[in-house]
C-alpha atoms as a PDB file:
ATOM      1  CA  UNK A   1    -109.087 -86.068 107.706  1.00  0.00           C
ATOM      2  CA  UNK A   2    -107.189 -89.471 107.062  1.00  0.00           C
ATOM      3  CA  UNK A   3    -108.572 -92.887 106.260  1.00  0.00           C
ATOM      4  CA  UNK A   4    -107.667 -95.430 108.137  1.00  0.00           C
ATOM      5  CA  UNK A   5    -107.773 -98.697 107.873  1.00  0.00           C
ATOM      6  CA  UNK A   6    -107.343-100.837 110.886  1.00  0.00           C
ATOM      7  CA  UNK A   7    -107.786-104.373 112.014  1.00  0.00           C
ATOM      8  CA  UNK A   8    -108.156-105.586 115.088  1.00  0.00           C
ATOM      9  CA  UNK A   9    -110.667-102.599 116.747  1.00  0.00           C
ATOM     10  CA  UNK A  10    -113.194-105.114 119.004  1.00  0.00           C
ATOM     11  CA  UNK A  11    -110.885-104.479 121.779  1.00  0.00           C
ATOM     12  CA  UNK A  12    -107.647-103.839 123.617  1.00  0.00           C
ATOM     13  CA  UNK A  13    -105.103-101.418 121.446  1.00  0.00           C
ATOM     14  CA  UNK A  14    -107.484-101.743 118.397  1.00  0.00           C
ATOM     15  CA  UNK A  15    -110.523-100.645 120.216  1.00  0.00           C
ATOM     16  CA  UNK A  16    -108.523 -98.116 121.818  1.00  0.00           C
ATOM     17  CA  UNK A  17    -106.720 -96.627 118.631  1.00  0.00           C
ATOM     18  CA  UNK A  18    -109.976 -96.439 116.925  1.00  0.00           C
ATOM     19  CA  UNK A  19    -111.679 -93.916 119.546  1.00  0.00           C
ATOM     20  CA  UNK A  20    -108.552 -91.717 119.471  1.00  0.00           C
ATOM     21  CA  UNK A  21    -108.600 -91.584 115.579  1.00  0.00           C
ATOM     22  CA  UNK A  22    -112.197 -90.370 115.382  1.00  0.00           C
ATOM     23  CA  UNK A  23    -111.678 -88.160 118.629  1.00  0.00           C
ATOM     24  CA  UNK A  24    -109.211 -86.689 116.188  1.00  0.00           C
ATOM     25  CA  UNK A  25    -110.760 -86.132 112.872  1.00  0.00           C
ATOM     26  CA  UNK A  26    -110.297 -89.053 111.115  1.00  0.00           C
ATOM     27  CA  UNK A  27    -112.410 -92.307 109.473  1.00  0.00           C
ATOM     28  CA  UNK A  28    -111.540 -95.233 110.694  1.00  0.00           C
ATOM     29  CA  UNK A  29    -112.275 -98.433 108.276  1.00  0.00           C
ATOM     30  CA  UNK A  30    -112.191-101.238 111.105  1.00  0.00           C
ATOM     31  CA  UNK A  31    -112.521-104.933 111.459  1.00  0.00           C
ATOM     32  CA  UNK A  32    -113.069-107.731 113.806  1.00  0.00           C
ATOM     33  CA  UNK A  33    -113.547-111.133 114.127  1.00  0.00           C
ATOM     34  CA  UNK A  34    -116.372-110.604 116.715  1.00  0.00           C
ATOM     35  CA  UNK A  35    -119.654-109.873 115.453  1.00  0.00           C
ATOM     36  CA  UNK A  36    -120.943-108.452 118.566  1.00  0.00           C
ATOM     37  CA  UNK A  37    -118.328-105.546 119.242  1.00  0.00           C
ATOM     38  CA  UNK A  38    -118.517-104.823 115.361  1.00  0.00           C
ATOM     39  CA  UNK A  39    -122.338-104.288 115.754  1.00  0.00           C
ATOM     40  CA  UNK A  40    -121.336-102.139 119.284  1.00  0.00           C
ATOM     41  CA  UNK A  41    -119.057 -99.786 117.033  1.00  0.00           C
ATOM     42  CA  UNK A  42    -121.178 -99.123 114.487  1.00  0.00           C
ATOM     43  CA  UNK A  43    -123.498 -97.972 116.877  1.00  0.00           C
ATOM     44  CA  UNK A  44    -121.648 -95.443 118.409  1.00  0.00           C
ATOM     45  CA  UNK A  45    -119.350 -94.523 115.539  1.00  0.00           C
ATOM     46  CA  UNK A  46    -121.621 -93.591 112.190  1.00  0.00           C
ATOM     47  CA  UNK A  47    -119.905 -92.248 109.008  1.00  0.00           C
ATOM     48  CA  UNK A  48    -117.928 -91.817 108.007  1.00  0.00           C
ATOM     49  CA  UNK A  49    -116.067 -94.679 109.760  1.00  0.00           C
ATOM     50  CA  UNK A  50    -117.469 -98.108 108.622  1.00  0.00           C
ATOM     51  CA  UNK A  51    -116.898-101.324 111.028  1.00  0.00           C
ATOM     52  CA  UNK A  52    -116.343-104.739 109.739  1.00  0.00           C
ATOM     53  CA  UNK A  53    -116.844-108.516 110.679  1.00  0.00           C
ATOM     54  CA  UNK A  54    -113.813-109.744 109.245  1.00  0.00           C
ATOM     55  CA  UNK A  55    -111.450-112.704 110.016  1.00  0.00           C
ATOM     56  CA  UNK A  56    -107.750-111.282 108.828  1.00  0.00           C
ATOM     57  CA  UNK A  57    -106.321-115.023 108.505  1.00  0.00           C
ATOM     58  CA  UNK A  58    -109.557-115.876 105.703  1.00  0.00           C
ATOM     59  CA  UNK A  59    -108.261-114.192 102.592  1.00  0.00           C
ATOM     60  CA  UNK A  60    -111.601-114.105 100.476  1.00  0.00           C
ATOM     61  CA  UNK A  61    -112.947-112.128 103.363  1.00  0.00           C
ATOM     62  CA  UNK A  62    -110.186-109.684 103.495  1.00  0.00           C
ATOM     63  CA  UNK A  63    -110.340-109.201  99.742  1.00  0.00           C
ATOM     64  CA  UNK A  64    -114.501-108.487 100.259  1.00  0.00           C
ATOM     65  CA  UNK A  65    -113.505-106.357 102.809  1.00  0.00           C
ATOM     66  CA  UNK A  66    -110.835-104.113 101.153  1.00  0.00           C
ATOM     67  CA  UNK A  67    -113.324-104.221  97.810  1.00  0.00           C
ATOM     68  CA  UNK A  68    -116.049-102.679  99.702  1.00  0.00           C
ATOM     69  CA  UNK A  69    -113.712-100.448 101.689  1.00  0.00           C
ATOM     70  CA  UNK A  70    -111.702 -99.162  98.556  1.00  0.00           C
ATOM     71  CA  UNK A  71    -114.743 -98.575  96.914  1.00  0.00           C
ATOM     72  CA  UNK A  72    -116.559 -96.173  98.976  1.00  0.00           C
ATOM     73  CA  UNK A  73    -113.684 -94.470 100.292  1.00  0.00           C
ATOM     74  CA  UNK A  74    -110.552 -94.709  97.763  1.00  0.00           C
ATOM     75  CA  UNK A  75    -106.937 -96.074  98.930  1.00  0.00           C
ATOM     76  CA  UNK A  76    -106.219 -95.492 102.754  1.00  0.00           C
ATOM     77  CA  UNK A  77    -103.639 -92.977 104.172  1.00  0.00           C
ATOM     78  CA  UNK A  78    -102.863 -95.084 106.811  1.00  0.00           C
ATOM     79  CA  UNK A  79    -102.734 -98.603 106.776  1.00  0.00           C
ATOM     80  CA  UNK A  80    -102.537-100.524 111.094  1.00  0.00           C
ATOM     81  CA  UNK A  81    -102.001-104.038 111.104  1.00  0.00           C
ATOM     82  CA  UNK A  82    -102.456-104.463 114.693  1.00  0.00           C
ATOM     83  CA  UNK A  83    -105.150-107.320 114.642  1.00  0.00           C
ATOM     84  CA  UNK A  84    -102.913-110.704 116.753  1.00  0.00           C
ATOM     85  CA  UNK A  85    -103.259-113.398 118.836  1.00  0.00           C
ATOM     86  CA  UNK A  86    -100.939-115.206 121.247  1.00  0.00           C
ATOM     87  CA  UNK A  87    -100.586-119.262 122.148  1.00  0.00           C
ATOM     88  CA  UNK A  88    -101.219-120.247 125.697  1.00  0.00           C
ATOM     89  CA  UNK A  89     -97.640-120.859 127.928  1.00  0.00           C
ATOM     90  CA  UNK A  90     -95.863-123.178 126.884  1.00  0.00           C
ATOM     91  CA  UNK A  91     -92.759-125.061 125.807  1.00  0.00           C
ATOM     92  CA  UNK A  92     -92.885-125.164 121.565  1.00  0.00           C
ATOM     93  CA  UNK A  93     -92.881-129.008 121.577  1.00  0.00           C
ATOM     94  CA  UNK A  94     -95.995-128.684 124.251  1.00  0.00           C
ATOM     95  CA  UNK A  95     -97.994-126.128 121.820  1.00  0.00           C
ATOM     96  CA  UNK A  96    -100.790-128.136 120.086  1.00  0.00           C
ATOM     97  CA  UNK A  97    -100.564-127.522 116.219  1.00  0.00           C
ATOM     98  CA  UNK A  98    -103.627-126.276 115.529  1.00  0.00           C
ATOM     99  CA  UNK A  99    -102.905-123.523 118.044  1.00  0.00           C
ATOM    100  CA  UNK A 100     -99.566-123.290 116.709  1.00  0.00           C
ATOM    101  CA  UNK A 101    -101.428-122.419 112.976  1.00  0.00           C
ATOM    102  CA  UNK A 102    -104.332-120.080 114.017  1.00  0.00           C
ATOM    103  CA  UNK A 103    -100.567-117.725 115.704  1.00  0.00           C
ATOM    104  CA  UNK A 104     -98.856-118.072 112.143  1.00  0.00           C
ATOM    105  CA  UNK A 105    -102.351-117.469 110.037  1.00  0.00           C
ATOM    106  CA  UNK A 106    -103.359-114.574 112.051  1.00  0.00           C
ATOM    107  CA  UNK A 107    -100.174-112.625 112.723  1.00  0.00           C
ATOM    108  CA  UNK A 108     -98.401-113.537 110.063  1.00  0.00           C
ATOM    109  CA  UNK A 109    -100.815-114.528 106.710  1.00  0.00           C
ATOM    110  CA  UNK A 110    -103.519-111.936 108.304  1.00  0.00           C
ATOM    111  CA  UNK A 111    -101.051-108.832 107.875  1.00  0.00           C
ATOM    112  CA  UNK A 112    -100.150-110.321 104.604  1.00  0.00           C
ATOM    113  CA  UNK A 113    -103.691-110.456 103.312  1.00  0.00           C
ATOM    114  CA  UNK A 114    -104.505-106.960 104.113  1.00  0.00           C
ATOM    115  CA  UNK A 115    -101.382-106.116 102.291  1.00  0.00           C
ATOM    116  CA  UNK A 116    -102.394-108.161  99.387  1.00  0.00           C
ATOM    117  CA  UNK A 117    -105.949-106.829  99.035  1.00  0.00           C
ATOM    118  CA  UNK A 118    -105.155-102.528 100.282  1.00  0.00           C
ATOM    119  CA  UNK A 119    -101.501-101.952  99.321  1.00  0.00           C
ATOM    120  CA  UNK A 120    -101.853-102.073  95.446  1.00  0.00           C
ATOM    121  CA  UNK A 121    -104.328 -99.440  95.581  1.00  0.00           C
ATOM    122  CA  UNK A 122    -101.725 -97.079  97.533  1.00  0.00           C
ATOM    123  CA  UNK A 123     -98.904 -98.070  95.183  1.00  0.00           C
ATOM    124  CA  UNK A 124    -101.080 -96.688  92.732  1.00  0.00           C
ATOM    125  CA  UNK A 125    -101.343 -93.348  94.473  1.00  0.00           C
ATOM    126  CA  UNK A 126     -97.944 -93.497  95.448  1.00  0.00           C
ATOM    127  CA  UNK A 127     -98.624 -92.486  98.843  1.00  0.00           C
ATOM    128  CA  UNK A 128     -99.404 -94.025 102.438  1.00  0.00           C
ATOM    129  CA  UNK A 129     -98.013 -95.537 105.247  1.00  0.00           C
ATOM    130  CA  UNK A 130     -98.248 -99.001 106.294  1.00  0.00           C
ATOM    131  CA  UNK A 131     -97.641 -99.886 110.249  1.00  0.00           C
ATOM    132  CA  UNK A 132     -97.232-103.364 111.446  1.00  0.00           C
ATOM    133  CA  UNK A 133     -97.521-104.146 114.434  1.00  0.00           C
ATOM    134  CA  UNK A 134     -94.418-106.004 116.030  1.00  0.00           C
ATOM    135  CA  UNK A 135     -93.601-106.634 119.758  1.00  0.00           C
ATOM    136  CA  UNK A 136     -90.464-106.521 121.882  1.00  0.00           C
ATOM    137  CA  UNK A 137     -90.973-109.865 120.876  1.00  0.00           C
ATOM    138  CA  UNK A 138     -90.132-109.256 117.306  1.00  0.00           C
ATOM    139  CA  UNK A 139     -86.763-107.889 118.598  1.00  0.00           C
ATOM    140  CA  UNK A 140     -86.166-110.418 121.399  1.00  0.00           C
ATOM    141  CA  UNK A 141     -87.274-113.713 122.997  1.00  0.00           C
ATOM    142  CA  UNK A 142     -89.116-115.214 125.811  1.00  0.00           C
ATOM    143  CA  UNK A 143     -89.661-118.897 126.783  1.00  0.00           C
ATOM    144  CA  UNK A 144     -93.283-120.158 126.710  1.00  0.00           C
ATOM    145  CA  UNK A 145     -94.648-117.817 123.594  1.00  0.00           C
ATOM    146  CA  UNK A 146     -92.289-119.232 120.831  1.00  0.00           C
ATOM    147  CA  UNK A 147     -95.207-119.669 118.285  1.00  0.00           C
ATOM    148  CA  UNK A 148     -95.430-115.835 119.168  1.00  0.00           C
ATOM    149  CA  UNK A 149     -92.008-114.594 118.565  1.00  0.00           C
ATOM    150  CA  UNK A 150     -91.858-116.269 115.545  1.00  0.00           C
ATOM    151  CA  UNK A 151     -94.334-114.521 113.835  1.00  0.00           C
ATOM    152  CA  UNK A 152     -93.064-111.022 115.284  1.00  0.00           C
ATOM    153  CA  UNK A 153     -89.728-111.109 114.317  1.00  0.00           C
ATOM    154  CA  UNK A 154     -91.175-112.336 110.568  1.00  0.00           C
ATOM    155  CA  UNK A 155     -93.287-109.125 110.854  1.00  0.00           C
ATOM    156  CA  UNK A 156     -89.986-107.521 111.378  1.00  0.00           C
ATOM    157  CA  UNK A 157     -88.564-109.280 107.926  1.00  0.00           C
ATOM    158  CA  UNK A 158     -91.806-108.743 106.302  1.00  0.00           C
ATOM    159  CA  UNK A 159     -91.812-104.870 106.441  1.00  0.00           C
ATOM    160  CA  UNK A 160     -88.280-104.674 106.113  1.00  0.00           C
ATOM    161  CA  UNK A 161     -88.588-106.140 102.346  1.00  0.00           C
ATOM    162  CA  UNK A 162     -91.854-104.642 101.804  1.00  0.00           C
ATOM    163  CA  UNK A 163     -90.322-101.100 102.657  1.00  0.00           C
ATOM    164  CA  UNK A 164     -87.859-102.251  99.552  1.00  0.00           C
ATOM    165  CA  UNK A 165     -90.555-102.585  97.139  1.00  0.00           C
ATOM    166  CA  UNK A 166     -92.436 -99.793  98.055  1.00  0.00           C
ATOM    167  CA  UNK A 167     -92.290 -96.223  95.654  1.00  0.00           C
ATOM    168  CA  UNK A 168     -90.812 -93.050  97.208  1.00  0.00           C
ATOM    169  CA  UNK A 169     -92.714 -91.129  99.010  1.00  0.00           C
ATOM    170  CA  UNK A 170     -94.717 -94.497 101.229  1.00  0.00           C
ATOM    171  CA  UNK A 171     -93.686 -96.008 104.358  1.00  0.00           C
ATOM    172  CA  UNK A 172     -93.471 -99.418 105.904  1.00  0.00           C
ATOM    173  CA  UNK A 173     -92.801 -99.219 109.187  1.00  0.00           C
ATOM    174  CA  UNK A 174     -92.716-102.773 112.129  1.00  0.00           C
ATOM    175  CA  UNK A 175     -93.888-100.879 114.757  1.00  0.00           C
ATOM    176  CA  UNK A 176     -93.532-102.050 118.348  1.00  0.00           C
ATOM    177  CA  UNK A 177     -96.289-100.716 120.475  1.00  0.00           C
ATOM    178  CA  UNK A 178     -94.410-101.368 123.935  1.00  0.00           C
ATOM    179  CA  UNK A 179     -96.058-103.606 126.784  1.00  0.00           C
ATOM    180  CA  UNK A 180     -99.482-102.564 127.719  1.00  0.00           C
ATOM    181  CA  UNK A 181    -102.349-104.503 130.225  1.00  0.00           C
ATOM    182  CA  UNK A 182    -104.624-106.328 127.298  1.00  0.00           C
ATOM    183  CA  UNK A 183    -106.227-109.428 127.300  1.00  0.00           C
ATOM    184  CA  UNK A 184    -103.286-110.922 125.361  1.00  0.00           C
ATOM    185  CA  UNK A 185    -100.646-110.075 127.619  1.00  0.00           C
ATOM    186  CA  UNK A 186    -102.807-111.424 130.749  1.00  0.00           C
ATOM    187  CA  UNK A 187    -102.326-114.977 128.717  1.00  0.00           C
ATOM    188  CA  UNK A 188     -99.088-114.127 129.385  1.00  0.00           C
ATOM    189  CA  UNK A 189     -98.363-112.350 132.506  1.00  0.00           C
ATOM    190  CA  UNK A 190    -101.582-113.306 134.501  1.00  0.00           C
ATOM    191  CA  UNK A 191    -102.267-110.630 137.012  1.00  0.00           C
ATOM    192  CA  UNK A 192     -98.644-108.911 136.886  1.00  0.00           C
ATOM    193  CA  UNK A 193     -99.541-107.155 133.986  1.00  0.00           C
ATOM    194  CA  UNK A 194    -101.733-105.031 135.680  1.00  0.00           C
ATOM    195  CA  UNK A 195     -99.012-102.798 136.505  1.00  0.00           C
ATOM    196  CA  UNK A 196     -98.631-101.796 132.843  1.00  0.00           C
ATOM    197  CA  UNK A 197    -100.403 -98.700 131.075  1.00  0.00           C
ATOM    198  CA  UNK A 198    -104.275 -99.554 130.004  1.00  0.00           C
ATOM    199  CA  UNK A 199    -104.566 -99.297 125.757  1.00  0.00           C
ATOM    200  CA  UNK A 200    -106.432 -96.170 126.670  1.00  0.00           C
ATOM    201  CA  UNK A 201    -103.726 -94.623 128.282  1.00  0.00           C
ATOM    202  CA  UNK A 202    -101.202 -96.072 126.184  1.00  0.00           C
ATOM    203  CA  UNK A 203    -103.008 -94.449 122.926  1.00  0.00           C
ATOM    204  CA  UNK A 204    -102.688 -90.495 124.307  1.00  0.00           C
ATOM    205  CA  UNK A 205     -99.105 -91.192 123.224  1.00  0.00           C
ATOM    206  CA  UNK A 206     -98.918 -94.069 120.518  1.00  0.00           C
ATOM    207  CA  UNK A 207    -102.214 -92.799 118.104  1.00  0.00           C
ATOM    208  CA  UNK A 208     -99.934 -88.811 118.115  1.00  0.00           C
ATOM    209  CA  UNK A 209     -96.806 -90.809 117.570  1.00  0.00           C
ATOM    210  CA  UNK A 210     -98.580 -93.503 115.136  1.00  0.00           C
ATOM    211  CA  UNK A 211     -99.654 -90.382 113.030  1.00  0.00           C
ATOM    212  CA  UNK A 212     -96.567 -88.426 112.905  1.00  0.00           C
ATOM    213  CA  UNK A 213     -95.060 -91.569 111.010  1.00  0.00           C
ATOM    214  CA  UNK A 214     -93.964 -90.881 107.142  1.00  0.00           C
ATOM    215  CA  UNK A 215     -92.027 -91.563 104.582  1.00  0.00           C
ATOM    216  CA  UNK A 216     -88.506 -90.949 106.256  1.00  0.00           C
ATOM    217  CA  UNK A 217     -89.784 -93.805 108.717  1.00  0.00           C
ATOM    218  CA  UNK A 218     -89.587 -96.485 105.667  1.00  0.00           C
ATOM    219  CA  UNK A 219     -88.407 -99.387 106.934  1.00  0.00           C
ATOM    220  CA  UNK A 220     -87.411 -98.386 110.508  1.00  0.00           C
ATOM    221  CA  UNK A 221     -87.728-100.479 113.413  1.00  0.00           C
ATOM    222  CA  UNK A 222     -89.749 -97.930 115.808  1.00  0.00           C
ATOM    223  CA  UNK A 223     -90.887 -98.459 119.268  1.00  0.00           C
ATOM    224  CA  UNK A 224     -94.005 -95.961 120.784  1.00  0.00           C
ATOM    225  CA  UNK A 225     -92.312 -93.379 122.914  1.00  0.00           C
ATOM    226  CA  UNK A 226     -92.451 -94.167 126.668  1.00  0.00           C
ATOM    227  CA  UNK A 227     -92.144 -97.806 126.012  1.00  0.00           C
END
C-alpha cells in the first residue's frame, strides 16, 4: 500500500484519481477547497485515507495540512500536484488581475507550497516521487488562456530544477495528463469538449501509468499514454 498525497480530489481528474487509488490498495491523503465534497469523501472513503479542506494557494493551511498528514501517516510515496484552475477566454490585456493572481497562486505558488511543507520529509527518507501536473499547455500555446500557459510551462521549469536538487533514488516528474472533458476544459472548449475521454475513463490508464513512475523518470517531461 502507498500513501498518497493528492490535491485537488473534489472533482474532475482529482476526484477521479482518488477512487482508482483506493480501488487499488492505496491511502489517499486528499484536499479540496470545497467543504462540501471533502465532507462527501470522507463519507464514503474511511481510513485509512483522510480528506482535507484545504486551499493549496494559502500556505499556513498547507503547512497545517502536511503537519497533520505527516504526522499520522509518515512522508508520502507519492506526491500529485494536480489541484488548478484556469482564467475565463480571453486576450491577456482583457484578463482582470485579480483573476490573473488566483491562476499564478493556485497553479503555480499552490504546487510550491505542498512542496515546501511534504518534500523535506521525503528528502529525509530519500525516497518518493513527486508528479506535477502540466498540460499540453506547458509544452505549447493557445490564445485566450495565457494566464494559463504561463503557469504550465513554469511547472515545467519548476520540476525540471527541483528534479536537480532532489537525492538519488526520488523523482520529479511535469506530468501532462492529456485533454480530458472536466469542468476546466468546458471554460475552455464549451460543449466541444465533450468528445474527449471522461476523468473516469481517462484514470483506467493515467492512475496504472501515474504509478509505474520512478526514479529513472526524474525530471522527464511525460505525457499519459493515449494522450
Amino acid at each position: 500500500m502507498k500513501q498518497i498525497v493528492l490535491t485537488g480530489v473534489s472533482r474532475g481528474l482529482g476526484r477521479a484519481m482518488t477512487e482508482r487509488f483506493i480501488a487499488a490498495g492505496h491511502a489517499v491523503m486528499g484536499c479540496a477547497r470545497s467543504a462540501e465534497a471533502i465532507e462527501q469523501l470522507r463519507k464514503r472513503f474511511g481510513p485509512p485515507s483522510h480528506f482535507a479542506k484545504v486551499d493549496v494557494s494559502r500556505d499556513e493551511e498547507v503547512r497545517q495540512w502536511a503537519s497533520v498528514v505527516l504526522a499520522a501517516g509518515g512522508p508520502p510515496d507519492l506526491l500529485v500536484n494536480n489541484a488548478a484552475t484556469i482564467n475565463h477566454n480571453a486576450a491577456l490585456w482583457e484578463v482582470p488581475a485579480d483573476e490573473f493572481s488566483r491562476v499564478i497562486d493556485v497553479n503555480l505558488k499552490g504546487v510550491a507550497n505542498v512542496i515546501r511543507h511534504f518534500v523535506p520529509a521525503m528528502v529525509r527518507r530519500r525516497q518518493g516521487v513527486i508528479v506535477n501536473f502540466s498540460s499540453y499547455w506547458g509544452r505549447s500555446v493557445a490564445a485566450g488562456v495565457a494566464p494559463y500557459c504561463a503557469t504550465k510551462w513554469a511547472i515545467e521549469g519548476l520540476t525540471a530544477a527541483l528534479a536537480e536538487e532532489l537525492p538519488k533514488g526520488m523523482a520529479a516528474v511535469p506530468l501532462n495528463p492529456g485533454i480530458i472533458d472536466t469542468d476546466m476544459l468546458r471554460v475552455c472548449f464549451g460543449e466541444n469538449a465533450s468528445a474527449y475521454l471522461s476523468p473516469n475513463e481517462w484514470a483506467k490508464k493515467a492512475v496504472p501509468y501515474i504509478l509505474s513512475l520512478g526514479p529513472t523518470d526524474n525530471g522527464q517531461p511525460r505525457t499519459v499514454p493515449g494522450q
